[in-house]
C-alpha atoms as a PDB file:
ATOM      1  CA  UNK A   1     -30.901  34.657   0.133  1.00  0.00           C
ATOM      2  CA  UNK A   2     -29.237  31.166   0.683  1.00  0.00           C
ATOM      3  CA  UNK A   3     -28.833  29.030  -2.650  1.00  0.00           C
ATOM      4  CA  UNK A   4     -28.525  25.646  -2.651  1.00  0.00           C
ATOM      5  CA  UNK A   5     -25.588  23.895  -4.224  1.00  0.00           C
ATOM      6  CA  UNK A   6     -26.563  21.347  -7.587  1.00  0.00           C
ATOM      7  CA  UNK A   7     -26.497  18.183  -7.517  1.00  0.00           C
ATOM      8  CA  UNK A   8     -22.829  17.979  -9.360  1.00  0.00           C
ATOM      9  CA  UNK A   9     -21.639  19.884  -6.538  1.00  0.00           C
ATOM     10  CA  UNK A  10     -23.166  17.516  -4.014  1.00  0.00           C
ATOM     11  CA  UNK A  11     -21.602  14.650  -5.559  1.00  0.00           C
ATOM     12  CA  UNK A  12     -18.363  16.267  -6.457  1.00  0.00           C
ATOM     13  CA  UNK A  13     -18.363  17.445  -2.454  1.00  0.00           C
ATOM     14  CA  UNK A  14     -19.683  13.570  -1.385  1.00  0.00           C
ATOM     15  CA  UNK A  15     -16.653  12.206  -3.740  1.00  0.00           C
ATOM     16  CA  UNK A  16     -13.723  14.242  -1.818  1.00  0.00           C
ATOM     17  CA  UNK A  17     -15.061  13.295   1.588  1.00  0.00           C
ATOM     18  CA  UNK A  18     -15.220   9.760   0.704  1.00  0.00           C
ATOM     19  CA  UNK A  19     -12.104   9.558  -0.865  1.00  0.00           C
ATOM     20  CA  UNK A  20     -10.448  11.527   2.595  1.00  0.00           C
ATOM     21  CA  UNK A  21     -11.941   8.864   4.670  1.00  0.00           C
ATOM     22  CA  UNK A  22     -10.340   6.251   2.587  1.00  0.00           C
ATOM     23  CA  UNK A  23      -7.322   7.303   2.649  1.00  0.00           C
ATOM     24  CA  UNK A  24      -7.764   8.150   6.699  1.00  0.00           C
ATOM     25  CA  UNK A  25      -8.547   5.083   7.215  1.00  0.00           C
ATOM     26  CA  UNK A  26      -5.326   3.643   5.061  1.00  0.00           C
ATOM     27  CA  UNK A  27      -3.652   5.554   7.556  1.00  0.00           C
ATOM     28  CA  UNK A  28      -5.272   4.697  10.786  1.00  0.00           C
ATOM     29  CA  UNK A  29      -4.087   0.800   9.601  1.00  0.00           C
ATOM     30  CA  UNK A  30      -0.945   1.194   8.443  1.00  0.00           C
ATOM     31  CA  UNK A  31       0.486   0.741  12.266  1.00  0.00           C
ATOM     32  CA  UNK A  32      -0.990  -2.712  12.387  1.00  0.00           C
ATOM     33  CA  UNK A  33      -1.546  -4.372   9.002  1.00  0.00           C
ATOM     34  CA  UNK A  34       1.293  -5.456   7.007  1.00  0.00           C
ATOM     35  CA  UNK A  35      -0.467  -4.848   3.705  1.00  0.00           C
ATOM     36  CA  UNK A  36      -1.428  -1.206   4.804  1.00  0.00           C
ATOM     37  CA  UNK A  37       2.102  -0.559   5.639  1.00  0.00           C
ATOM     38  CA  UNK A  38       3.364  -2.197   2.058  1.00  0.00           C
ATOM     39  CA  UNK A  39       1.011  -0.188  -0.027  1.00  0.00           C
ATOM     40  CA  UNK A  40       1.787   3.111   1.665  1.00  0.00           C
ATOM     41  CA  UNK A  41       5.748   2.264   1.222  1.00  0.00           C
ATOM     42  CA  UNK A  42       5.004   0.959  -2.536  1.00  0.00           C
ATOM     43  CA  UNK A  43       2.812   3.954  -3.624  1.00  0.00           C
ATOM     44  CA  UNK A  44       3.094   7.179  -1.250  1.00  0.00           C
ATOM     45  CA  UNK A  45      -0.978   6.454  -1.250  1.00  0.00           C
ATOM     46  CA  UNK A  46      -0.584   7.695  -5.191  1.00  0.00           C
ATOM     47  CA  UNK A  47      -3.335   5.560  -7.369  1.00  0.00           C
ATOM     48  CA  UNK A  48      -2.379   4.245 -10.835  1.00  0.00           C
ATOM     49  CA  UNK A  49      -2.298   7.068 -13.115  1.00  0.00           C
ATOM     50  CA  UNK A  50      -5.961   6.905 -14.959  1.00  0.00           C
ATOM     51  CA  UNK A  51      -4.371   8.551 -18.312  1.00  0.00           C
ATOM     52  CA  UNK A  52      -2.245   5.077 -18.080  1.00  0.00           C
ATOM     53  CA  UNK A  53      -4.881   2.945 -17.410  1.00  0.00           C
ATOM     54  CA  UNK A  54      -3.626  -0.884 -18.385  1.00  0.00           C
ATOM     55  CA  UNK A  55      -5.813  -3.608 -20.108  1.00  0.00           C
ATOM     56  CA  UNK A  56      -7.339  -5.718 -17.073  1.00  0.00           C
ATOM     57  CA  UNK A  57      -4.720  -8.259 -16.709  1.00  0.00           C
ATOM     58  CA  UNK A  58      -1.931  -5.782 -16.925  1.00  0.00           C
ATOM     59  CA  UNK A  59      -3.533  -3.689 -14.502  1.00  0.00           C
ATOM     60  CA  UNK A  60      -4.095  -6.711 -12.704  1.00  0.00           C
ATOM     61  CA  UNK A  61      -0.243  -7.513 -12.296  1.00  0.00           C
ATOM     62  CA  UNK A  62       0.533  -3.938 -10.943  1.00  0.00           C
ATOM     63  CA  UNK A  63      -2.058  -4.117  -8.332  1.00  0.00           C
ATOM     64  CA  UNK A  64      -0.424  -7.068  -7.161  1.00  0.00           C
ATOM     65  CA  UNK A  65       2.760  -6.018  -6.783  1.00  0.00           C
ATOM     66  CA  UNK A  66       1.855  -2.441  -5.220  1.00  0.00           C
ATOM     67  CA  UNK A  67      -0.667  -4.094  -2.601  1.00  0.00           C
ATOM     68  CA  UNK A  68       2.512  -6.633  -1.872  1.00  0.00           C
ATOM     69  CA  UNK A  69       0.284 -10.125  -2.006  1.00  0.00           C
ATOM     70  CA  UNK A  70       1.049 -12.905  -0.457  1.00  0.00           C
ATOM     71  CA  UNK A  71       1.154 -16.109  -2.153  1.00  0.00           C
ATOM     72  CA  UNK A  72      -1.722 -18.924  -1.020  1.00  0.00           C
ATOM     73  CA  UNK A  73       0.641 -20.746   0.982  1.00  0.00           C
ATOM     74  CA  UNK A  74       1.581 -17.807   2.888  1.00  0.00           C
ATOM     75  CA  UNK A  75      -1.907 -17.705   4.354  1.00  0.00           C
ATOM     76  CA  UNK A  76      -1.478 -20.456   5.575  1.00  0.00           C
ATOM     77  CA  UNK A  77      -0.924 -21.029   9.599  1.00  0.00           C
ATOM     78  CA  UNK A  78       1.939 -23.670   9.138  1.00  0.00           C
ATOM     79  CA  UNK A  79       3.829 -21.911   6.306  1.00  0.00           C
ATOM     80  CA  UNK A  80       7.813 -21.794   7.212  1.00  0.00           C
ATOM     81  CA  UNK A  81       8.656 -21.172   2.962  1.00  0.00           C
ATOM     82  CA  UNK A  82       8.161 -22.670  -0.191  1.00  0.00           C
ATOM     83  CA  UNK A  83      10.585 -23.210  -3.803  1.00  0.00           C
ATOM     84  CA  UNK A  84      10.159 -20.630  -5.955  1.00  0.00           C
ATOM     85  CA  UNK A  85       9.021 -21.368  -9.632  1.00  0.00           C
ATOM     86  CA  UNK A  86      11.057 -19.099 -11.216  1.00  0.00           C
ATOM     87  CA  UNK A  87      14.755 -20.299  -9.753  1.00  0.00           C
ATOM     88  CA  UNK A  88      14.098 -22.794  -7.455  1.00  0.00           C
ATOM     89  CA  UNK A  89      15.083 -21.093  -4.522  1.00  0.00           C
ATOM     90  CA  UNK A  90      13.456 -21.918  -1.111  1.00  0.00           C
ATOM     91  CA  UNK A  91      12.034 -18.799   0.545  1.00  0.00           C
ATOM     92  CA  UNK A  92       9.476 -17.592   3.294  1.00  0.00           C
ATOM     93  CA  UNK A  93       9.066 -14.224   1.537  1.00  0.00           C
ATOM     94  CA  UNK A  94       8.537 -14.788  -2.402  1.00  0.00           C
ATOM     95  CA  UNK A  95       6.985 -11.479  -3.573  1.00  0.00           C
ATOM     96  CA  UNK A  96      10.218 -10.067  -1.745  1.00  0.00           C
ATOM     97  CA  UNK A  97      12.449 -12.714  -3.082  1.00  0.00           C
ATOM     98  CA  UNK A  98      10.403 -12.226  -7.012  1.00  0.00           C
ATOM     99  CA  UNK A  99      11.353  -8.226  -6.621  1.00  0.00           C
ATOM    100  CA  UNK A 100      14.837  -8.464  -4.959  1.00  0.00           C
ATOM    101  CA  UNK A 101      16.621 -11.474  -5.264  1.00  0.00           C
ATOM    102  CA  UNK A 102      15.158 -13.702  -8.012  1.00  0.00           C
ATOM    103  CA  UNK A 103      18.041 -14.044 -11.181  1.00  0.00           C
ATOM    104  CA  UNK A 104      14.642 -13.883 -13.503  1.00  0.00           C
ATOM    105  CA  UNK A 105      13.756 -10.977 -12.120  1.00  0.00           C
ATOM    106  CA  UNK A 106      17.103  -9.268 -12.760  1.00  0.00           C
ATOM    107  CA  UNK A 107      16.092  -6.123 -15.327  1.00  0.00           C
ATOM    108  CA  UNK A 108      13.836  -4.589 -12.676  1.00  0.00           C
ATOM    109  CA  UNK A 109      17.495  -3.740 -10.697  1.00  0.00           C
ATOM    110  CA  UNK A 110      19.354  -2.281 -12.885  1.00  0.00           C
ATOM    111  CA  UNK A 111      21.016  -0.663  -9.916  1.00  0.00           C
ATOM    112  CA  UNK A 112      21.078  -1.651  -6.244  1.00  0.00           C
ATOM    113  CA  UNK A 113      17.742  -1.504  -4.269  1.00  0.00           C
ATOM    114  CA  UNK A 114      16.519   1.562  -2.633  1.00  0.00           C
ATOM    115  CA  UNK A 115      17.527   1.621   1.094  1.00  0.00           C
ATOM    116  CA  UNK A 116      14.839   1.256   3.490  1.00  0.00           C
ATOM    117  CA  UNK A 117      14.557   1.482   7.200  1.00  0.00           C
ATOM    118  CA  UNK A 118      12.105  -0.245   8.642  1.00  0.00           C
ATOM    119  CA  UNK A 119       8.287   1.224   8.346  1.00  0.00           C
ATOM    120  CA  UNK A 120       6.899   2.790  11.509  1.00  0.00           C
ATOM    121  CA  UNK A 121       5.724   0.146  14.019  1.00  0.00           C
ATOM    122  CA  UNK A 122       7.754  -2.441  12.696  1.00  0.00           C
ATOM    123  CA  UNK A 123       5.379  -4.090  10.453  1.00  0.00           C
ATOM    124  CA  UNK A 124       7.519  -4.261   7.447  1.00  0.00           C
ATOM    125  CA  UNK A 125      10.954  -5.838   7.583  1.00  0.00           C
ATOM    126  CA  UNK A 126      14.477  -4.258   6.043  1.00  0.00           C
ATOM    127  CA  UNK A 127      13.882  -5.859   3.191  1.00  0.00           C
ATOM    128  CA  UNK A 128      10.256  -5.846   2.545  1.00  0.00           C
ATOM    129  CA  UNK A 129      10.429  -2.352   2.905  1.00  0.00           C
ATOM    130  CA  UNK A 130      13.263  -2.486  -0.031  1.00  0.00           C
ATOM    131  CA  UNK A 131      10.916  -4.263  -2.058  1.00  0.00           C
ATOM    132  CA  UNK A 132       8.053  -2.107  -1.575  1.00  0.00           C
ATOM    133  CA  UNK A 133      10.331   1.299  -2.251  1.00  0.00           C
ATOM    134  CA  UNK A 134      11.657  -0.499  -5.453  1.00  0.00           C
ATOM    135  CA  UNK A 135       7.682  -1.312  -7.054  1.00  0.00           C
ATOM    136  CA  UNK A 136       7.457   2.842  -5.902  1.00  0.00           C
ATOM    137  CA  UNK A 137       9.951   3.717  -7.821  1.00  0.00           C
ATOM    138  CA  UNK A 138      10.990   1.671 -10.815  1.00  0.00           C
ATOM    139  CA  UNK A 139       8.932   2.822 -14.126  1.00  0.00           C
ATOM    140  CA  UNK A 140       5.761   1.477 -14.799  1.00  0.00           C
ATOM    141  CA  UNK A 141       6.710   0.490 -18.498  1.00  0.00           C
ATOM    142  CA  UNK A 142       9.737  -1.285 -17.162  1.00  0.00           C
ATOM    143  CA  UNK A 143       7.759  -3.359 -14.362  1.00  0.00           C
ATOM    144  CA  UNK A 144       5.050  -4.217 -16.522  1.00  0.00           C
ATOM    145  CA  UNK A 145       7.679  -5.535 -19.277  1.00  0.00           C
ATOM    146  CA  UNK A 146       8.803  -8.005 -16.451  1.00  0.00           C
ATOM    147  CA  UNK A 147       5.747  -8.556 -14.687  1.00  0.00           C
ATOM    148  CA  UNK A 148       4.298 -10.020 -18.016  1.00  0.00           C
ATOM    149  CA  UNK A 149       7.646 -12.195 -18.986  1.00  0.00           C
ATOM    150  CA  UNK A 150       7.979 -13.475 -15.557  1.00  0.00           C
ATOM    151  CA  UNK A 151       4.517 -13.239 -13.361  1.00  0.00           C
ATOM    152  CA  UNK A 152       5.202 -12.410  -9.650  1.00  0.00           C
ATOM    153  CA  UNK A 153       4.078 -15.805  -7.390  1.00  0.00           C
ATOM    154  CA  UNK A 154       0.393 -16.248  -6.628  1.00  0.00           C
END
């Protein structure tokens, strides 16, 4: 005799398949979108750990740094760069500048930045793919400490 699985099975079985597809399709972009290939370099597809959960607006800063977002001028068609706040540097890139280059910015390389070779396809340059490695692999504690004294651009 067949017995049917419970309803906490069903949804424990419909919450694996959904989260597979998710991340399948994460994958199936990564090749062509520049955030897809970010967040895969910045996380290994790894989610924030939900033992560590942050209050909303810390949580709110990591997000933003592991899903690599642009600023608002960036999305703009006519966007050749912009002065950062923090130094006054002119840059094209800021999140990369914010994570690699900024002096404010400084305690989150307390030695030099990962090396990176491009990501697969081409998507992501040298150096974004630096900065992306370095949000993957500098502590959480220590990137939140300078994420809150000095907020990446917006």
């Amino acid at each position: 005799m067949h017995v049917l699985p419970s309803l906490q099975q069903l949804k424990a079985h419909a919450r694996r398949a959904a989260a597979h597809r998710i991340h399948q399709t994460y994958r199936e972009l990564e090749p062509r979108k520049r955030q897809a290939a970010w967040y895969a370099a910045a996380t290994a597809h790894h989610p924030l750990d939900a033992t560590q959960q942050q209050p909303g607006a810390d949580g709110a800063l990591l997000q933003r740094v592991r899903l690599g977002y642009c600023t608002r001028e960036e999305l703009q068609e006519d966007f050749e760069g912009q002065e950062y706040d923090h130094c006054g540097k002119y840059t094209r890139r800021p999140l990369v500048h914010y994570l690699l280059s900024c002096p404010a910015t400084a305690p989150l390389r307390p030695v030099p930045a990962p090396a990176a070779q491009p990501a697969e396809g081409g998507l992501l340059s040298g150096r974004e793919a630096r900065a992306a490695l370095m949000v993957r692999h500098t502590l959480r504690d220590v990137m939140l400490e300078v994420l809150r004294a000095i907020p990446p651009p917006r």
